[in-house]
C-alpha atoms as a PDB file:
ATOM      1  CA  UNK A   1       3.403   9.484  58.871  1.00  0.00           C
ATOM      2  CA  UNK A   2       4.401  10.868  55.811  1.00  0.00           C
ATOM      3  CA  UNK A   3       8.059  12.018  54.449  1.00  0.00           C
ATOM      4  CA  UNK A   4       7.556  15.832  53.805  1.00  0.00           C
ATOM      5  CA  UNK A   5       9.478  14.882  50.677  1.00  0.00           C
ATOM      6  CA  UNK A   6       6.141  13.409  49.234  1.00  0.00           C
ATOM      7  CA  UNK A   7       4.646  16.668  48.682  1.00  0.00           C
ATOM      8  CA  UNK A   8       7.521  17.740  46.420  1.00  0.00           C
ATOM      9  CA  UNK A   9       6.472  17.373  42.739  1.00  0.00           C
ATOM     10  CA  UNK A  10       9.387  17.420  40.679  1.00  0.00           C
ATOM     11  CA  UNK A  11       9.127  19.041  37.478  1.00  0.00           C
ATOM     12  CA  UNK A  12       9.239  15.243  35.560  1.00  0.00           C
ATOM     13  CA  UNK A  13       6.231  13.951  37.561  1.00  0.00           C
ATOM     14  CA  UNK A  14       4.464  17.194  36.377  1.00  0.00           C
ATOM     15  CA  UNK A  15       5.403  16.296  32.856  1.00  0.00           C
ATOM     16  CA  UNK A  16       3.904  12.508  33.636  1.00  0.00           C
ATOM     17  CA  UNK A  17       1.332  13.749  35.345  1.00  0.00           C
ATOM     18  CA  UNK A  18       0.289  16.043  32.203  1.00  0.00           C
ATOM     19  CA  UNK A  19       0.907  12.765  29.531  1.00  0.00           C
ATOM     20  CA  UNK A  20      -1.928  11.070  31.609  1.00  0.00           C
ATOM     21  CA  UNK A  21      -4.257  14.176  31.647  1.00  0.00           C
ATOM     22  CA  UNK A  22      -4.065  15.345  34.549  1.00  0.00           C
ATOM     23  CA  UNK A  23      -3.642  19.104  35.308  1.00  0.00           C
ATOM     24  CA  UNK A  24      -0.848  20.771  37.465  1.00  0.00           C
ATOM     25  CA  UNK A  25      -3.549  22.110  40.110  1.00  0.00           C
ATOM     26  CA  UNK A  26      -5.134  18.803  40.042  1.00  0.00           C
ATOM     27  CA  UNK A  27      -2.142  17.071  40.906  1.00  0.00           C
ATOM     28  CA  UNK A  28      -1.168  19.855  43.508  1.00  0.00           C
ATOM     29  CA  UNK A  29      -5.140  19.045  44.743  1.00  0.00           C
ATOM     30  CA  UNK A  30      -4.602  15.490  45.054  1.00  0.00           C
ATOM     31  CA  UNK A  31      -1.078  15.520  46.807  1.00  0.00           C
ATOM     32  CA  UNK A  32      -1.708  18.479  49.290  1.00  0.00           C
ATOM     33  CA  UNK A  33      -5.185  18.339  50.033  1.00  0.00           C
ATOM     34  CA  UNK A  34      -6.680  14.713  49.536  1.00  0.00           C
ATOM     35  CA  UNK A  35      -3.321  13.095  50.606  1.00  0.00           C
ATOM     36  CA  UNK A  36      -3.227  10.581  47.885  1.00  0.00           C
ATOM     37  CA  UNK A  37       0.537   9.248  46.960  1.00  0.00           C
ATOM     38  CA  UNK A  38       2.235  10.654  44.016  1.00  0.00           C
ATOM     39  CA  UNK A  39       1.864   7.601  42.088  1.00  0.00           C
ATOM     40  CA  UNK A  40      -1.927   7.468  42.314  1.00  0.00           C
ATOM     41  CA  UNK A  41      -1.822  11.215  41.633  1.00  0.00           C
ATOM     42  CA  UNK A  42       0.108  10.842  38.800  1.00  0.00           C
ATOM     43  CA  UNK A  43      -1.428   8.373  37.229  1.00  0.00           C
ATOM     44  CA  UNK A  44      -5.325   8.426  37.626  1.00  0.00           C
ATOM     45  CA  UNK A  45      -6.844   9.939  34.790  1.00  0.00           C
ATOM     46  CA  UNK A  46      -9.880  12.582  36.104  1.00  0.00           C
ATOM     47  CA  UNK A  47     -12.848  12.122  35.583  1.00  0.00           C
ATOM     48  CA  UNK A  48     -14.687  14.478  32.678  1.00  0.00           C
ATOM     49  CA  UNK A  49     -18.061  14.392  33.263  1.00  0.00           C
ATOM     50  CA  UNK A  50     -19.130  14.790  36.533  1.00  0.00           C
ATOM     51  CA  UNK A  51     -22.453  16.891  37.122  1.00  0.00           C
ATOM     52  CA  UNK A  52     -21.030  20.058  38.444  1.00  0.00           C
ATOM     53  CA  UNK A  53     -19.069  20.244  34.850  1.00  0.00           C
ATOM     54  CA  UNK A  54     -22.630  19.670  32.999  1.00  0.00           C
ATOM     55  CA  UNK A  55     -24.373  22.157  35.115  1.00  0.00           C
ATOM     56  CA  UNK A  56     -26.003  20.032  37.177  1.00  0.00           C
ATOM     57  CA  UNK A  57     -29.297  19.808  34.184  1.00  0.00           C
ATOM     58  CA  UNK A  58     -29.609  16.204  34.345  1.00  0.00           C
ATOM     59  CA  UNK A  59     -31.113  16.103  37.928  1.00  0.00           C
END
């Protein structure tokens, strides 16, 4: 079971979070809804070019 203090981002793990390119609401995304740990949160870079992003005109 998880600490409710993991879903508290401080405002320096929003500042690492942003050096690795990843958004606030992405991070917010990952913690609260997916459940991943902060530090795989933080510091897994999104992915750019998924298909919904392109429109979906390569299928």
């Amino acid at each position: 079971m998880r600490d409710p203090y993991d879903y508290y981002i401080t405002p320096e793990e929003y500042e690492i979070a942003e050096k690795n390119g990843v958004c606030a609401s992405t991070l917010r995304s990952r913690i609260y809804d997916l459940c991943w740990s902060k530090e795989r949160a933080i510091n897994t870079p999104p992915i750019k070019n998924h298909l919904w992003r392109i429109g979906m005109t390569s299928i």
